[in-house]
C-alpha atoms as a PDB file:
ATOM      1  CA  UNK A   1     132.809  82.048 251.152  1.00  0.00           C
ATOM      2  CA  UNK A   2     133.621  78.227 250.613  1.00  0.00           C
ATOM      3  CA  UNK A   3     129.900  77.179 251.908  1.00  0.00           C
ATOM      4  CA  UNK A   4     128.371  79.599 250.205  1.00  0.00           C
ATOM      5  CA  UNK A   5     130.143  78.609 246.540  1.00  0.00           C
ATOM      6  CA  UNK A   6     129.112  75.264 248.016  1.00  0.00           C
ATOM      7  CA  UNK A   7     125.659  76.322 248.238  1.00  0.00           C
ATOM      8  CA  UNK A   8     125.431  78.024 244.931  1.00  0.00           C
ATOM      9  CA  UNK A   9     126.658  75.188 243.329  1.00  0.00           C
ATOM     10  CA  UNK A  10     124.270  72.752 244.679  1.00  0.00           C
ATOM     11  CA  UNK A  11     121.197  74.824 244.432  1.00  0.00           C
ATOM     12  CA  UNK A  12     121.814  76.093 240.694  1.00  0.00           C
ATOM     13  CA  UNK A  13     122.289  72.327 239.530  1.00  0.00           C
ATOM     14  CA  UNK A  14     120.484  70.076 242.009  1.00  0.00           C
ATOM     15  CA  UNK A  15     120.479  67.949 238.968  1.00  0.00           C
ATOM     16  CA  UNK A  16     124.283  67.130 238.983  1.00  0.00           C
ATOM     17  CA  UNK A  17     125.061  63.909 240.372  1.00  0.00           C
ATOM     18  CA  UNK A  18     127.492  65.458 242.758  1.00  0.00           C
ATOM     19  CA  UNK A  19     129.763  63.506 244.863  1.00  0.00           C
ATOM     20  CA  UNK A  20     131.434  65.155 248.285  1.00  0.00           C
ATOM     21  CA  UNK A  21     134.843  64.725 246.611  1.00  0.00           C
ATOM     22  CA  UNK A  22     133.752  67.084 243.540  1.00  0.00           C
ATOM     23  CA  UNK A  23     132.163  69.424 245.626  1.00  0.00           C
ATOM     24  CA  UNK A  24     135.233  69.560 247.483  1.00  0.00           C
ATOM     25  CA  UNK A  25     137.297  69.873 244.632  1.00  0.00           C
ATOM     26  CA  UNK A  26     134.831  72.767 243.078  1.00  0.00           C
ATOM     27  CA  UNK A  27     135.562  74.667 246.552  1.00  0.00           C
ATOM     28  CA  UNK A  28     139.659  73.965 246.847  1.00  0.00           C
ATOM     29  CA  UNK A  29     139.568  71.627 250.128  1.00  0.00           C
ATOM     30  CA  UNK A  30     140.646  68.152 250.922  1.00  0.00           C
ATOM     31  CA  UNK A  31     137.715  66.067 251.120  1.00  0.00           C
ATOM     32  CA  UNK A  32     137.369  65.255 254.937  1.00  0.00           C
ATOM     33  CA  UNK A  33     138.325  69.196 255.387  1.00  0.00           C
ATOM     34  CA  UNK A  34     135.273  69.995 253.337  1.00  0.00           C
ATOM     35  CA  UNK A  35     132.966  67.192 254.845  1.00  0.00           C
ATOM     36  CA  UNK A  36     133.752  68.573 258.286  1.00  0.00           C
ATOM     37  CA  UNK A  37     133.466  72.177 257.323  1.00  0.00           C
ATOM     38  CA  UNK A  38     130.300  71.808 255.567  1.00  0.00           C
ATOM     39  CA  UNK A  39     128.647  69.857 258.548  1.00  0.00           C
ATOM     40  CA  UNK A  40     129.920  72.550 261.135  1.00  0.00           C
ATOM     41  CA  UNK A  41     128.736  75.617 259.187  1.00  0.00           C
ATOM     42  CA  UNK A  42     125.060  73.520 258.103  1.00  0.00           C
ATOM     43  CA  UNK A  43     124.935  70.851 260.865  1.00  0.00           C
ATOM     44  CA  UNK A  44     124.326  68.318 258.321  1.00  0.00           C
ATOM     45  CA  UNK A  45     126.406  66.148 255.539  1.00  0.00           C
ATOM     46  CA  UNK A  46     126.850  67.455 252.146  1.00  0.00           C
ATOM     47  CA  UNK A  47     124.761  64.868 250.559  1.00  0.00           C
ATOM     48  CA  UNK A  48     121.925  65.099 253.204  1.00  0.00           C
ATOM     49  CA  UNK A  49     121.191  68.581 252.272  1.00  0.00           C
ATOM     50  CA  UNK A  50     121.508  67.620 248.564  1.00  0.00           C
ATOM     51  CA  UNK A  51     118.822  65.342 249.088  1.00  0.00           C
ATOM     52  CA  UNK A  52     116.722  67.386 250.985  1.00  0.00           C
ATOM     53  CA  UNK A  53     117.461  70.217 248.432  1.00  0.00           C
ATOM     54  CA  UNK A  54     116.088  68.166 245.750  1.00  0.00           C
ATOM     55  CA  UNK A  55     113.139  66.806 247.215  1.00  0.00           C
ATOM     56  CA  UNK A  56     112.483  70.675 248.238  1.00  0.00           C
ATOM     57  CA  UNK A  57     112.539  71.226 244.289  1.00  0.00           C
ATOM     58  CA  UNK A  58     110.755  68.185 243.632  1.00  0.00           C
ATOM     59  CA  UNK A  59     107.797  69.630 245.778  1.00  0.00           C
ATOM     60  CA  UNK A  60     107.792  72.818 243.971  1.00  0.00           C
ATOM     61  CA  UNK A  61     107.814  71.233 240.233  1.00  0.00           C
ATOM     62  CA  UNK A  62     105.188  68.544 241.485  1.00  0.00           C
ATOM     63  CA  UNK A  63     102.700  71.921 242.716  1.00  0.00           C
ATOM     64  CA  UNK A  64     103.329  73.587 239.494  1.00  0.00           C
ATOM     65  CA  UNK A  65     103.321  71.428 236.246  1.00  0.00           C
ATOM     66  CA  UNK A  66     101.874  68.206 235.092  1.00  0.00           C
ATOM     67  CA  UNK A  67     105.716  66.525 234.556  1.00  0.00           C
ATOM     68  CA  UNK A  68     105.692  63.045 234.922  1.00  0.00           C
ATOM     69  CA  UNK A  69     107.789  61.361 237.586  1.00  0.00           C
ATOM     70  CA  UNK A  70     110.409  60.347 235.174  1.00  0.00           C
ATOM     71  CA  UNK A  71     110.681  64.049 234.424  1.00  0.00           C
ATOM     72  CA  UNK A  72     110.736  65.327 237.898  1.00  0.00           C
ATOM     73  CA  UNK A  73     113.475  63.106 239.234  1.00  0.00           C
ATOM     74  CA  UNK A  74     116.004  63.676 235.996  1.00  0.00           C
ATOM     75  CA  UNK A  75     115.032  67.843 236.571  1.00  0.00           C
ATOM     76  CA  UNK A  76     116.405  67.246 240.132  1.00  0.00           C
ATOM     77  CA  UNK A  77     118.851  64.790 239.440  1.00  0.00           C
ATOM     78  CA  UNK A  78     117.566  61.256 240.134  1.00  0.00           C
ATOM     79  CA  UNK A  79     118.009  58.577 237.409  1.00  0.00           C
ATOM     80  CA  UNK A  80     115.047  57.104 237.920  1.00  0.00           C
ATOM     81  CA  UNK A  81     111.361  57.838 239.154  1.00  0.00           C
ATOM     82  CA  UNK A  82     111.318  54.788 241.548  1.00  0.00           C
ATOM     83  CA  UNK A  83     114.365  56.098 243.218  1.00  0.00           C
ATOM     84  CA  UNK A  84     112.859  59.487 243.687  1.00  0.00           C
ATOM     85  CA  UNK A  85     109.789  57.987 244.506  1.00  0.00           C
ATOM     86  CA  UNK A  86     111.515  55.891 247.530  1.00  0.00           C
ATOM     87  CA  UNK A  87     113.644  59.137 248.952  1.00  0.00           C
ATOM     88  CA  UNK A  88     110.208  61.587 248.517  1.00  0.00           C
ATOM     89  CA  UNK A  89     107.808  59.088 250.525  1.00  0.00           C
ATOM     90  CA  UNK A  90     110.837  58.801 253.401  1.00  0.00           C
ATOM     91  CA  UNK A  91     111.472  62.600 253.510  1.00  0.00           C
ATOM     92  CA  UNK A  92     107.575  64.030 253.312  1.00  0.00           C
ATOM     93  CA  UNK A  93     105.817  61.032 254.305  1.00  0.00           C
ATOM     94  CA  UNK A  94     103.711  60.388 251.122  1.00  0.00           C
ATOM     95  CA  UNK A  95     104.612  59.074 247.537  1.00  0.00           C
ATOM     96  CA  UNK A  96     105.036  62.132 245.123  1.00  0.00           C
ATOM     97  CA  UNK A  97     101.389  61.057 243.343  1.00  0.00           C
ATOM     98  CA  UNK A  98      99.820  61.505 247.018  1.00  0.00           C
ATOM     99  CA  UNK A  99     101.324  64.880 247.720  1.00  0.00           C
ATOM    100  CA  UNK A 100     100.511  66.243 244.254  1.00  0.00           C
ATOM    101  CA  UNK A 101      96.860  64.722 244.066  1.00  0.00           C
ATOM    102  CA  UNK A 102      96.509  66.505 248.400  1.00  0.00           C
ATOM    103  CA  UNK A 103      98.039  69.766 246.752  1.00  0.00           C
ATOM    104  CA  UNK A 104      95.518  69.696 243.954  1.00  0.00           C
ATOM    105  CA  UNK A 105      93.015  68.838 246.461  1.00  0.00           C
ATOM    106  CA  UNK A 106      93.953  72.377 249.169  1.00  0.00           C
ATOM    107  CA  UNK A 107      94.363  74.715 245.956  1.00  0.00           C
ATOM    108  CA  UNK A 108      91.103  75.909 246.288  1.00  0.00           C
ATOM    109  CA  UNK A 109      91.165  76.356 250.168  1.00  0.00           C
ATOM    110  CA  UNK A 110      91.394  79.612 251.838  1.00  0.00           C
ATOM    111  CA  UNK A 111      94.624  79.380 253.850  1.00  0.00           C
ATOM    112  CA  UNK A 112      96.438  78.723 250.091  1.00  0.00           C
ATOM    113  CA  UNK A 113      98.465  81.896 248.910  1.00  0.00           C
ATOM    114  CA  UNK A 114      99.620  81.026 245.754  1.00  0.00           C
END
């Protein structure tokens, strides 16, 4: 029950600049107790799978609207688009431009569902 009000949390409002001591705090546990909870139960740290949450969203906003950068990282909770910019490229390997200009590129292609 604590992960998944942990979850809930994170994935309603990726765009909260959570900390591991709020989330902790939001749940009712000590902050190391939470920390080592959360990493047993998801096999990562709190703020890892924020991150990777919000790039996640990122991908899906980028393949469906037109928002600039700017917009796309405050929606997910980045203060600014070079920041976002700097965690996308690390996490899928091209700049956010790149992956929405390939995804534009495959929406015609057979293999593409939606």
């Amino acid at each position: 029950p604590v992960m998944l009000k942990t979850l809930n949390l994170m994935h309603n409002a990726p765009d909260i600049d959570w900390t591991v001591e709020q989330l902790a705090q939001e749940v009712g546990l000590s902050r190391s107790g939470f920390a080592l909870k959360f990493k047993q139960a998801l096999g990562d740290t709190p703020l890892n799978y924020l991150t990777t949450l919000r790039i996640f969203k990122a991908t899906k906003i980028l393949q469906s609207t037109d928002y600039n950068l700017e917009k796309v990282a405050n929606l997910i909770g980045y203060k600014d688009a070079f920041s976002f910019s700097k965690t996308f490229k690390r996490l899928i390997g091209m700049s956010p431009k790149a992956f929405r200009d390939k995804n534009e590129a495959e929406k015609t292609l057979a293999w593409r569902f939606s």
